[in-house]
C-alpha atoms as a PDB file:
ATOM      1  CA  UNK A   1     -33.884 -20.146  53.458  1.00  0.00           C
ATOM      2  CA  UNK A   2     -30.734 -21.289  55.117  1.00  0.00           C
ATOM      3  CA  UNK A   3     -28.593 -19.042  57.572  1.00  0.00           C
ATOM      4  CA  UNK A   4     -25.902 -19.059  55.252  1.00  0.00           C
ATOM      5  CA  UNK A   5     -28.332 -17.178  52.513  1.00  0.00           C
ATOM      6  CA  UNK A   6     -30.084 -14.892  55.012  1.00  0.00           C
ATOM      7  CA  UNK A   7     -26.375 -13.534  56.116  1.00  0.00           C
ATOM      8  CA  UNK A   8     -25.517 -11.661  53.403  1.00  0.00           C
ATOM      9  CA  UNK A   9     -28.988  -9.994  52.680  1.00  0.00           C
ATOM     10  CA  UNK A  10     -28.995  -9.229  56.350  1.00  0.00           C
ATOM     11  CA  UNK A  11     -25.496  -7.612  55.672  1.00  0.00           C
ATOM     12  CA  UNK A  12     -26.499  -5.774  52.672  1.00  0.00           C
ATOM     13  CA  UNK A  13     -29.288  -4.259  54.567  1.00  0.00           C
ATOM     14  CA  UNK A  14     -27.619  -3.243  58.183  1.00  0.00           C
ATOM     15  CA  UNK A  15     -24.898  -1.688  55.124  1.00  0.00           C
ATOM     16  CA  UNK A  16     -27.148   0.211  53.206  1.00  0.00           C
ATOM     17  CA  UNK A  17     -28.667   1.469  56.774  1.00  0.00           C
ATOM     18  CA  UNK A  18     -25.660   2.690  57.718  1.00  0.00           C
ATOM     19  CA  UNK A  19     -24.467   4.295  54.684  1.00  0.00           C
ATOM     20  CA  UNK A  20     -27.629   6.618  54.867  1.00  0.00           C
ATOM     21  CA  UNK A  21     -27.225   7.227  58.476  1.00  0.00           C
ATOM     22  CA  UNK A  22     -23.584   8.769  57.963  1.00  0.00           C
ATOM     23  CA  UNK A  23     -24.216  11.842  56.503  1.00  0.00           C
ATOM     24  CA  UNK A  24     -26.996  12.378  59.091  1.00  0.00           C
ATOM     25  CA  UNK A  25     -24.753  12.001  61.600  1.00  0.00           C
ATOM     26  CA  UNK A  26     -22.090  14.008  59.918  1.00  0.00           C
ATOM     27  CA  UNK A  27     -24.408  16.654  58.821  1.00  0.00           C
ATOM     28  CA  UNK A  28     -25.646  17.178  62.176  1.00  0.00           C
ATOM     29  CA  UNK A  29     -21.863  17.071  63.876  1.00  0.00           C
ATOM     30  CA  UNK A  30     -21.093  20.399  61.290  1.00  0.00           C
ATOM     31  CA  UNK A  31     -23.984  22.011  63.089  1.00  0.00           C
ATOM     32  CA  UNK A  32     -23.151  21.441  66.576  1.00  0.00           C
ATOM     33  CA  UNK A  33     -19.457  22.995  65.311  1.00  0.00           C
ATOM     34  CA  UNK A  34     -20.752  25.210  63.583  1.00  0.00           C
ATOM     35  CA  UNK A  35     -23.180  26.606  66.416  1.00  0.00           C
ATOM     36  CA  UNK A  36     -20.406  26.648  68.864  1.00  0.00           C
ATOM     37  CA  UNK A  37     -18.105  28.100  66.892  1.00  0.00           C
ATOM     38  CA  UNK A  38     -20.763  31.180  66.114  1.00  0.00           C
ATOM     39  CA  UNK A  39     -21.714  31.068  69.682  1.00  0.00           C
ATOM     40  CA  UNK A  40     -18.056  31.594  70.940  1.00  0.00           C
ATOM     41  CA  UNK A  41     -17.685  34.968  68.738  1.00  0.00           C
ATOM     42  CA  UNK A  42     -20.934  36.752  69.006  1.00  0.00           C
ATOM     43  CA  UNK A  43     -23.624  38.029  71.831  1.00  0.00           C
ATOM     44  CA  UNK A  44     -25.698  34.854  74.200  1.00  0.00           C
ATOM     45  CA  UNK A  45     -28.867  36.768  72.201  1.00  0.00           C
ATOM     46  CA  UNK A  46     -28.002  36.375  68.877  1.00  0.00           C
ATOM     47  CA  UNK A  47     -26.425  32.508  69.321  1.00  0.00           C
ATOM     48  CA  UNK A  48     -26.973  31.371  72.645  1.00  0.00           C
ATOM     49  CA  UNK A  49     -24.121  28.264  73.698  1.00  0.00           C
ATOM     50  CA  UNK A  50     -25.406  24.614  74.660  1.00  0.00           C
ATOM     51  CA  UNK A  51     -25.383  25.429  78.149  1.00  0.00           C
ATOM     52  CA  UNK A  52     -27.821  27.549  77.364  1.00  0.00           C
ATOM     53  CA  UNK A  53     -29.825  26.352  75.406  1.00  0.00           C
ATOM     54  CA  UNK A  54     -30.149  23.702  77.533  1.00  0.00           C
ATOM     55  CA  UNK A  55     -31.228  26.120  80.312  1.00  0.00           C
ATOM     56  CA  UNK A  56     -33.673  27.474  77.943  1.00  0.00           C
ATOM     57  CA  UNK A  57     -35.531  24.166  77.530  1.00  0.00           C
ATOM     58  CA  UNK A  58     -35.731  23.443  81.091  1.00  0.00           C
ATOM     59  CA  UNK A  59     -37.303  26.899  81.634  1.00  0.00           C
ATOM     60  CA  UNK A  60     -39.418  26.168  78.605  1.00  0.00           C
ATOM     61  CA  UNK A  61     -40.711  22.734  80.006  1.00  0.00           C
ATOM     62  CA  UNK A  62     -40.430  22.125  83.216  1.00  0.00           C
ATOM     63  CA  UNK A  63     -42.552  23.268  86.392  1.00  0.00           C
ATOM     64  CA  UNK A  64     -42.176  26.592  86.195  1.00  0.00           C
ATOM     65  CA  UNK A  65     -42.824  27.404  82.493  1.00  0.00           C
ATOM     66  CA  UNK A  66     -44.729  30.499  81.142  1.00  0.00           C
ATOM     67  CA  UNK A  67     -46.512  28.571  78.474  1.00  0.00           C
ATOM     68  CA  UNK A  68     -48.595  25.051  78.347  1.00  0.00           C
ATOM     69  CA  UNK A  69     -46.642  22.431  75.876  1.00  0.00           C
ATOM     70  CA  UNK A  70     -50.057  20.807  75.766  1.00  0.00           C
ATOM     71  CA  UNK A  71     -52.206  23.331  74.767  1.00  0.00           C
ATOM     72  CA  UNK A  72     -49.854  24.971  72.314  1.00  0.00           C
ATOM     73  CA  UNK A  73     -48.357  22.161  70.471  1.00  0.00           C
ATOM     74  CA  UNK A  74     -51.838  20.685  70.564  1.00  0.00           C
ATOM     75  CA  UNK A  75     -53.278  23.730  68.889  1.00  0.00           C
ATOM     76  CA  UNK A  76     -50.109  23.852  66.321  1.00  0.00           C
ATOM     77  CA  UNK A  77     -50.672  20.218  65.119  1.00  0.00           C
ATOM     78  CA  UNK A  78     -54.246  20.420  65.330  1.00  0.00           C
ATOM     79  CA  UNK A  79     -54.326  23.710  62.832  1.00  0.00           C
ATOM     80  CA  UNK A  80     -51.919  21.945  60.641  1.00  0.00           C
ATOM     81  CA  UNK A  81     -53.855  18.558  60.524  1.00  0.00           C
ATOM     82  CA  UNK A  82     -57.073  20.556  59.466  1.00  0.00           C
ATOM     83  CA  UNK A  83     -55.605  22.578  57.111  1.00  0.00           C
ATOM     84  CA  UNK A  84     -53.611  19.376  55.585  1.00  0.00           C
ATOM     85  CA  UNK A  85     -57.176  17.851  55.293  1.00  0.00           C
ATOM     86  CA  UNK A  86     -58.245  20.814  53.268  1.00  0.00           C
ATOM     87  CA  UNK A  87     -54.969  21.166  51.127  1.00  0.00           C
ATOM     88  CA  UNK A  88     -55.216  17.323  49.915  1.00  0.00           C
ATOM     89  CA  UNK A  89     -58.835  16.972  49.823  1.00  0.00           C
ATOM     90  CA  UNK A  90     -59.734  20.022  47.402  1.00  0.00           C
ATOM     91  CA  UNK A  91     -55.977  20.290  45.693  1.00  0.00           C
ATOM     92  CA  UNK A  92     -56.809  15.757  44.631  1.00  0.00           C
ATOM     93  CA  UNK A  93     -60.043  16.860  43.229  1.00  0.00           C
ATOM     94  CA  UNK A  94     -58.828  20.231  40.933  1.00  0.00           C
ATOM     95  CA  UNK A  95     -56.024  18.235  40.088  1.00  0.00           C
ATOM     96  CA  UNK A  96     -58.148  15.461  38.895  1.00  0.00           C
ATOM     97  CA  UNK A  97     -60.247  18.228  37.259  1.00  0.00           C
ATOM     98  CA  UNK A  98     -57.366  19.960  35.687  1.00  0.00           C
ATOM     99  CA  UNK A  99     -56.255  16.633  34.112  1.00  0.00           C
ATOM    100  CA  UNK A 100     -59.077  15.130  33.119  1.00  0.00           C
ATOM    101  CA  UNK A 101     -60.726  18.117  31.148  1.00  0.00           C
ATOM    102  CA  UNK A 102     -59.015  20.549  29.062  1.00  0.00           C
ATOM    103  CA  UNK A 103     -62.017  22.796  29.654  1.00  0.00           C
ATOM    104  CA  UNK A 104     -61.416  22.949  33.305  1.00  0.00           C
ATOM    105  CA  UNK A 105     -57.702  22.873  32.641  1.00  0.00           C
ATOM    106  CA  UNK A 106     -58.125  26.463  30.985  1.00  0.00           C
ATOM    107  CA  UNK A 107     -59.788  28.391  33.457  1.00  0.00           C
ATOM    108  CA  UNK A 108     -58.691  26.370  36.693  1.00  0.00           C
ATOM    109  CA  UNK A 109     -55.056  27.231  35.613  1.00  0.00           C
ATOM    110  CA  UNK A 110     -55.062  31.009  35.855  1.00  0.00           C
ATOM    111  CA  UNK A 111     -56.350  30.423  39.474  1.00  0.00           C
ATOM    112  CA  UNK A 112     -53.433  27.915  40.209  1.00  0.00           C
ATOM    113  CA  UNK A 113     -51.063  30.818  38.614  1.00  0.00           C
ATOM    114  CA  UNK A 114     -52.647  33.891  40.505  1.00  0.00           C
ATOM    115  CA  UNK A 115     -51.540  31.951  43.553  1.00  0.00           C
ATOM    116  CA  UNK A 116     -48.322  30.659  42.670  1.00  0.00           C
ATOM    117  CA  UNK A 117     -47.342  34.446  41.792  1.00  0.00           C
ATOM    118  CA  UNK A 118     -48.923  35.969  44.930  1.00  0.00           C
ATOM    119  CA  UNK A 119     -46.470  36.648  47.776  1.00  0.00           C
ATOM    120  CA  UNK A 120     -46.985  33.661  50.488  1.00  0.00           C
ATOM    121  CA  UNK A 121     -46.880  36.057  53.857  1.00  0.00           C
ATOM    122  CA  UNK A 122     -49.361  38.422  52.359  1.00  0.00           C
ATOM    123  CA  UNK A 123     -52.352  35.938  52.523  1.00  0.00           C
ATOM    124  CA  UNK A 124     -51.500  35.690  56.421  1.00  0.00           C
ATOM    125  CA  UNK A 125     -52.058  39.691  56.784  1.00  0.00           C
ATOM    126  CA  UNK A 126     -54.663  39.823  54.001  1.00  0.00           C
ATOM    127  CA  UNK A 127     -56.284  36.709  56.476  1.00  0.00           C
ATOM    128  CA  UNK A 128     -55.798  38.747  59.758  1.00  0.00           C
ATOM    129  CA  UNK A 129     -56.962  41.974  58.151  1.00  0.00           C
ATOM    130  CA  UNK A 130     -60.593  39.903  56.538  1.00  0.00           C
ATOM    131  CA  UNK A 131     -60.982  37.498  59.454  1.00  0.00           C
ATOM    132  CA  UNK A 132     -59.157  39.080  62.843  1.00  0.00           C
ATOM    133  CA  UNK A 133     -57.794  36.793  65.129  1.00  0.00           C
ATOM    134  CA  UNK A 134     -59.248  34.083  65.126  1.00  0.00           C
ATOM    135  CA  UNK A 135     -58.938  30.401  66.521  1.00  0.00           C
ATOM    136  CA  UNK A 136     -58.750  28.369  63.299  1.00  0.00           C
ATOM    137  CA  UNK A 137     -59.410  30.130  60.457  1.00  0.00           C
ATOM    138  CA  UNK A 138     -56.638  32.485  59.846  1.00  0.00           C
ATOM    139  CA  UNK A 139     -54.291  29.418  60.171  1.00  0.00           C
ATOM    140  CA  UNK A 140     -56.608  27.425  57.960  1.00  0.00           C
ATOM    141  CA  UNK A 141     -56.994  29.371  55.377  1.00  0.00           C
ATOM    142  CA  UNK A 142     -53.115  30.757  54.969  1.00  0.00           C
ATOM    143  CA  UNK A 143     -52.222  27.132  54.273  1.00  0.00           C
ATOM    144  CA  UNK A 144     -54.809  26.664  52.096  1.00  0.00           C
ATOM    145  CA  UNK A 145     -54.485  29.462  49.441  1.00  0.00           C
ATOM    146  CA  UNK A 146     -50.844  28.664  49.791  1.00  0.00           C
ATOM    147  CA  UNK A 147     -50.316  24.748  49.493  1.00  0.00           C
ATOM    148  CA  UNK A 148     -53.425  23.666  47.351  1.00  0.00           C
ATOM    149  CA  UNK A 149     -52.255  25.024  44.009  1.00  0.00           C
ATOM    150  CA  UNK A 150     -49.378  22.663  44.676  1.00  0.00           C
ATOM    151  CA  UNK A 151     -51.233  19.360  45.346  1.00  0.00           C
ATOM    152  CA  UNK A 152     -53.149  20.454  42.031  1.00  0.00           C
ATOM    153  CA  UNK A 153     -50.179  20.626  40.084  1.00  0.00           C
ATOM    154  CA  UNK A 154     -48.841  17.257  41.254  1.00  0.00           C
ATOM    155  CA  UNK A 155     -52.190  15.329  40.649  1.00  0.00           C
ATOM    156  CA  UNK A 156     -52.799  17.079  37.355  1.00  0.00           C
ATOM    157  CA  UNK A 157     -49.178  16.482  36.250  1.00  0.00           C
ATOM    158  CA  UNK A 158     -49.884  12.421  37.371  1.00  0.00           C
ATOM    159  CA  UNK A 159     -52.983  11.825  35.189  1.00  0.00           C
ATOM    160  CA  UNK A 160     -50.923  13.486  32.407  1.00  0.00           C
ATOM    161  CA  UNK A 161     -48.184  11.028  32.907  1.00  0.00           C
ATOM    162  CA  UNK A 162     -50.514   7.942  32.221  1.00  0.00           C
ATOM    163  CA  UNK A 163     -50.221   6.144  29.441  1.00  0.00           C
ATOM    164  CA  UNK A 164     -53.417   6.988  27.398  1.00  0.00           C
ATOM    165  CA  UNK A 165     -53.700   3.300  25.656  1.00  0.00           C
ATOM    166  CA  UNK A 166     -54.699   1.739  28.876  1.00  0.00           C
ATOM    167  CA  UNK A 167     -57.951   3.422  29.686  1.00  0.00           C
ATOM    168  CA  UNK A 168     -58.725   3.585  25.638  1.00  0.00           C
ATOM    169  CA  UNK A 169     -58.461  -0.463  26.097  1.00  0.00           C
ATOM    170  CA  UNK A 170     -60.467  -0.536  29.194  1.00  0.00           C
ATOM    171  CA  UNK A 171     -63.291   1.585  26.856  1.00  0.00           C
ATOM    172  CA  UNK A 172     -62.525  -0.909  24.485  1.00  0.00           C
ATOM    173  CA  UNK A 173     -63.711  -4.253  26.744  1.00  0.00           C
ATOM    174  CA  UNK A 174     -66.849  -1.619  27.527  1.00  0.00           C
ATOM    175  CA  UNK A 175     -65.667  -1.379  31.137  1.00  0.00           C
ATOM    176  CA  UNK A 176     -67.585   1.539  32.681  1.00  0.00           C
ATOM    177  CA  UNK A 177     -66.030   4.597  34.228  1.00  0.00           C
ATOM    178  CA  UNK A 178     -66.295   3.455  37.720  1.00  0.00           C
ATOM    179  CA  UNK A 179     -64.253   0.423  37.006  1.00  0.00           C
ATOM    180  CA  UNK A 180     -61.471   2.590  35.005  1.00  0.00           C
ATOM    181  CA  UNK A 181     -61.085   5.049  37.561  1.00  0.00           C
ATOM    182  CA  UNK A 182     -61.084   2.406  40.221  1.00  0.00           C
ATOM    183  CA  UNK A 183     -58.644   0.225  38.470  1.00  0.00           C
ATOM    184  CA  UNK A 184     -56.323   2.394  36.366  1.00  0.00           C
ATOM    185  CA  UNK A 185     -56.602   6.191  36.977  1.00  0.00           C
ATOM    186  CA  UNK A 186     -56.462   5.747  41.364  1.00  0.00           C
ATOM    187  CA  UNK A 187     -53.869   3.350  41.585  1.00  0.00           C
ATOM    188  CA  UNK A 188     -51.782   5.448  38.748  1.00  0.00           C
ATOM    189  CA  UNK A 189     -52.633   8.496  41.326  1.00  0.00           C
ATOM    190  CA  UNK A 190     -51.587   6.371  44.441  1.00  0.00           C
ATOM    191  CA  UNK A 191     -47.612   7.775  44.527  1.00  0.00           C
ATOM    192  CA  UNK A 192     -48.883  11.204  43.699  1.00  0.00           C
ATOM    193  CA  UNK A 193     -51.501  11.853  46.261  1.00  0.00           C
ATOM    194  CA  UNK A 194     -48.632  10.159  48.580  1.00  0.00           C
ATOM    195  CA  UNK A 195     -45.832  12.236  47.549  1.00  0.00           C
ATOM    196  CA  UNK A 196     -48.828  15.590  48.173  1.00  0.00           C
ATOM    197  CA  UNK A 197     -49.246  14.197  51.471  1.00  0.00           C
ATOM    198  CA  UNK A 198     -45.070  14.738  52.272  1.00  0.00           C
ATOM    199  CA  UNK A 199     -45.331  18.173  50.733  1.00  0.00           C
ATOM    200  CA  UNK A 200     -48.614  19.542  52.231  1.00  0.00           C
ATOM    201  CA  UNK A 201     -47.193  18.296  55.556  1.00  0.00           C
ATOM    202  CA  UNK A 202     -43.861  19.995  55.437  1.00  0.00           C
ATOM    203  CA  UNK A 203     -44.850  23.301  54.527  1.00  0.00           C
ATOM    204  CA  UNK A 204     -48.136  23.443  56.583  1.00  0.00           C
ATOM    205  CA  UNK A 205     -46.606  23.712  60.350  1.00  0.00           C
ATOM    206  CA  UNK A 206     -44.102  26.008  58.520  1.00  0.00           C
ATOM    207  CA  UNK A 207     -47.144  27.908  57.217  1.00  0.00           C
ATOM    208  CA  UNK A 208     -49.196  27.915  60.373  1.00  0.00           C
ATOM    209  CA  UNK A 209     -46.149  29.494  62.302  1.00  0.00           C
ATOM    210  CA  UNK A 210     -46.180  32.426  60.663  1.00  0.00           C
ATOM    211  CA  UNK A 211     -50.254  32.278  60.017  1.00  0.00           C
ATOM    212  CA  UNK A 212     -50.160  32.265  64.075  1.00  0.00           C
ATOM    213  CA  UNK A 213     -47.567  34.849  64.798  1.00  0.00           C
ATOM    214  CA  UNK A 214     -50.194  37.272  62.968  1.00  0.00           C
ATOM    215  CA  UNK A 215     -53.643  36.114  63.482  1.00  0.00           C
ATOM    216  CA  UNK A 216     -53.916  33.568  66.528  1.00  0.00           C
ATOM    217  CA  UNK A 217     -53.169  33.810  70.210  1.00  0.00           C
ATOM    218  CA  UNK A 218     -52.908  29.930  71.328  1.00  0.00           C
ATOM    219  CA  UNK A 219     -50.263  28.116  69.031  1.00  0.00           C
ATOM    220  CA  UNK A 220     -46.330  27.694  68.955  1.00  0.00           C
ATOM    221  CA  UNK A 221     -45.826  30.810  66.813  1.00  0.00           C
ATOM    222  CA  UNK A 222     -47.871  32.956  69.481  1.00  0.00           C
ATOM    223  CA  UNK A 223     -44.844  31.838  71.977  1.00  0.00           C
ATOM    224  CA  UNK A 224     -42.367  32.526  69.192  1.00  0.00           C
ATOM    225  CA  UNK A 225     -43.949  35.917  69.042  1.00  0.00           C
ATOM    226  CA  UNK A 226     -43.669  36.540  72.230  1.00  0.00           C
ATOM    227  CA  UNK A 227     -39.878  35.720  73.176  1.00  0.00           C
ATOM    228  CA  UNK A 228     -39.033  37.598  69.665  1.00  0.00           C
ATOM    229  CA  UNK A 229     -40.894  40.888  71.371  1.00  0.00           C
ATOM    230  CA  UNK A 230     -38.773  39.798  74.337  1.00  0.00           C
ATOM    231  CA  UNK A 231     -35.347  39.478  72.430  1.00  0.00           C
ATOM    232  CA  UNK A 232     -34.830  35.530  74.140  1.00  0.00           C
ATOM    233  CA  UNK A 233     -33.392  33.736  71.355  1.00  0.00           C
ATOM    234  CA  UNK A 234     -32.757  30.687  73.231  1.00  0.00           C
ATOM    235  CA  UNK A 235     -36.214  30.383  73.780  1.00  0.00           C
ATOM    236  CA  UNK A 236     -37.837  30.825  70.295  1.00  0.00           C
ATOM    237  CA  UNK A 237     -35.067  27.522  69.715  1.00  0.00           C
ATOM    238  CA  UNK A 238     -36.321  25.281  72.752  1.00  0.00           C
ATOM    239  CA  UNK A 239     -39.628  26.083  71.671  1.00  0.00           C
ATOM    240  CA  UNK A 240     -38.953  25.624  68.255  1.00  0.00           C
ATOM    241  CA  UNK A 241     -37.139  22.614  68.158  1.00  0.00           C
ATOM    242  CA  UNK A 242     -39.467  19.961  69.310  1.00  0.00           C
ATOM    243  CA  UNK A 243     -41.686  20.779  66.649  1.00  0.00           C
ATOM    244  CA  UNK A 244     -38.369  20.647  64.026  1.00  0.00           C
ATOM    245  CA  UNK A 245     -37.453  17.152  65.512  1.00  0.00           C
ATOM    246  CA  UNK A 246     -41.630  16.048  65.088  1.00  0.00           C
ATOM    247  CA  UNK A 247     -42.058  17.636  61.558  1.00  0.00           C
ATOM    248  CA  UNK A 248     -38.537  15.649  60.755  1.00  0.00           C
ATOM    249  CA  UNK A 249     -39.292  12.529  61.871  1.00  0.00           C
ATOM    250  CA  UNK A 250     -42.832  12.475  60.482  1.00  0.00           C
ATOM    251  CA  UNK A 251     -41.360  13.424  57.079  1.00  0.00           C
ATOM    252  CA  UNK A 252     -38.925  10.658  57.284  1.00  0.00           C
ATOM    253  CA  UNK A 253     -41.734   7.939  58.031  1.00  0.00           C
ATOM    254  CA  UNK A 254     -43.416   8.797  55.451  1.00  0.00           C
ATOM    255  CA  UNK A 255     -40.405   9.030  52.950  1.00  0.00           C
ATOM    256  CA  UNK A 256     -39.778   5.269  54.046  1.00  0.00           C
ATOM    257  CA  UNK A 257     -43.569   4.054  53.452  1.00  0.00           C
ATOM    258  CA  UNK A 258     -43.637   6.074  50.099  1.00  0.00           C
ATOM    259  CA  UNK A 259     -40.202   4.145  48.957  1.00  0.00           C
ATOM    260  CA  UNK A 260     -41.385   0.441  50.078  1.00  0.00           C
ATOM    261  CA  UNK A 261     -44.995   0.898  48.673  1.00  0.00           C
ATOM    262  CA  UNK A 262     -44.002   2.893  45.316  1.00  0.00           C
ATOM    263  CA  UNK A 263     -40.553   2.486  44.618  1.00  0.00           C
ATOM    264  CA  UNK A 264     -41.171   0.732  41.665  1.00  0.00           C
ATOM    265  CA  UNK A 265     -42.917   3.341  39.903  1.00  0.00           C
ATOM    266  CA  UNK A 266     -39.560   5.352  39.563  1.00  0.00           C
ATOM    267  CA  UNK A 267     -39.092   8.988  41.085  1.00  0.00           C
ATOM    268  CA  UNK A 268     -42.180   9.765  43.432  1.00  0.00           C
ATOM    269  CA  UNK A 269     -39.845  12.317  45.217  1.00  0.00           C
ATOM    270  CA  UNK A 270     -42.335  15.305  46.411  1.00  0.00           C
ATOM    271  CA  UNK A 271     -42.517  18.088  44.427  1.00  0.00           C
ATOM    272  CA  UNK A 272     -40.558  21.005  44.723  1.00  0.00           C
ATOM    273  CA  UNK A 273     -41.892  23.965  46.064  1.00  0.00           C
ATOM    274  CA  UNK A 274     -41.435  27.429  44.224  1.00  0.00           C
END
């Protein structure tokens, strides 16, 4: 391919780049206004001004700071890896089950619904009040009972979405089961499960936060706890924000592997959370 042909593509693509960078940019401009402006005309405590804030993460980070970053960050991601693992691992399978047998569909669902309808904080005192504080499992299992039901409802919705001639063909050329799930239902699943992945991430650190301003006493939402008791807002946001900027940035990989792998299986946006 000449220059002369590359140029344009090359253009097209530095365009569309920058046409989805704008309202980043712009969006993020309107909340460094917007924070000054509410900083200006109300107390440091309640919106604390960039000078601040600044101060805040040097007293968060640096030499002198009250908590390790290590340790609790560490614990935070670690809690919300595990607890991701869980979410995908048994949420895949009921979904699968769900789909795949109206029998299971019947009774499964009523569980999904119980959840969906249950308060989400209530399962992180119901876990503190059943387990106490504990290092992992309070954490763990918030998430769990929260995000699962979701990642069933996506996969179960995905093997409903495939078009039923396909494996009746494969049963047709008397292609056994392990070859039709290998070859039609997990590939058909492949955007789904992906698409899980982006959701059970994004609402499990959330999750875990509050799971570990209740039950745990290593963790990010321990600290939060702490400078809350202590009425230092600009703490809670230097803390805070690192994890923000992580959980943003992961999201936004993923978003970009999920559109150049599956974009041309439509829509595989995530699903929305109730």
């Amino acid at each position: 391919m000449s220059n002369t042909q590359a140029s344009p593509k090359v253009s097209r693509l530095l365009g569309n780049r920058l046409n989805r960078s704008v309202p980043i940019v712009v969006s993020v401009l309107i909340v460094f206004v917007g924070w000054n402006l509410a900083a200006t005309t109300t107390p440091s405590y309640i919106f604390p001004t960039l000078p601040e804030l600044l101060a805040a993460f040097q007293t968060a980070f640096g030499p002198e700071a009250e908590f390790s970053a290590v340790d609790n960050y560490g614990m935070t991601l670690a809690r919300v890896a595990v607890a991701s693992v869980c979410c995908l691992v048994v949420g895949v399978t009921a979904g699968i089950v769900m789909g795949t047998s109206e029998r299971a569909d019947d009774y499964l669902f009523v569980y999904v619904l119980g959840t969906f309808a249950f308060p989400s904080v209530i399962w992180a005192f119901l876990a503190v009040i059943w387990f106490g504080l504990t290092t992992w499992f309070v954490a763990v299992f918030t998430v769990f009972m929260i995000v699962t039901p979701y990642v069933a409802i996506s996969i179960k919705e995905g093997i409903e979405e495939l078009d039923r001639t396909l494996p009746e063909m494969a049963e047709a050329f008397d292609a056994s089961t392990f070859l039709v799930w290998q070859n039609i239902y997990i590939p058909h699943l492949y955007p789904h499960i992906f698409s899980s992945t982006r959701l059970t991430i994004t609402l499990a650190w959330k999750i875990t936060l509050i799971a570990e301003i209740f039950g745990t006493r290593v963790g990010l939402g321990e600290i939060i706890n702490f400078y809350f008791q202590a009425n230092q807002n600009h703490m809670i946001i230097a803390w805070a924000l690192p994890m923000m900027a992580l959980m943003f940035v992961v999201d936004r990989g993923l978003h970009y592997i999920e559109t150049e792998r599956y974009s041309w299986g439509g829509e595989t946006d995530r699903p929305k959370a109730a």
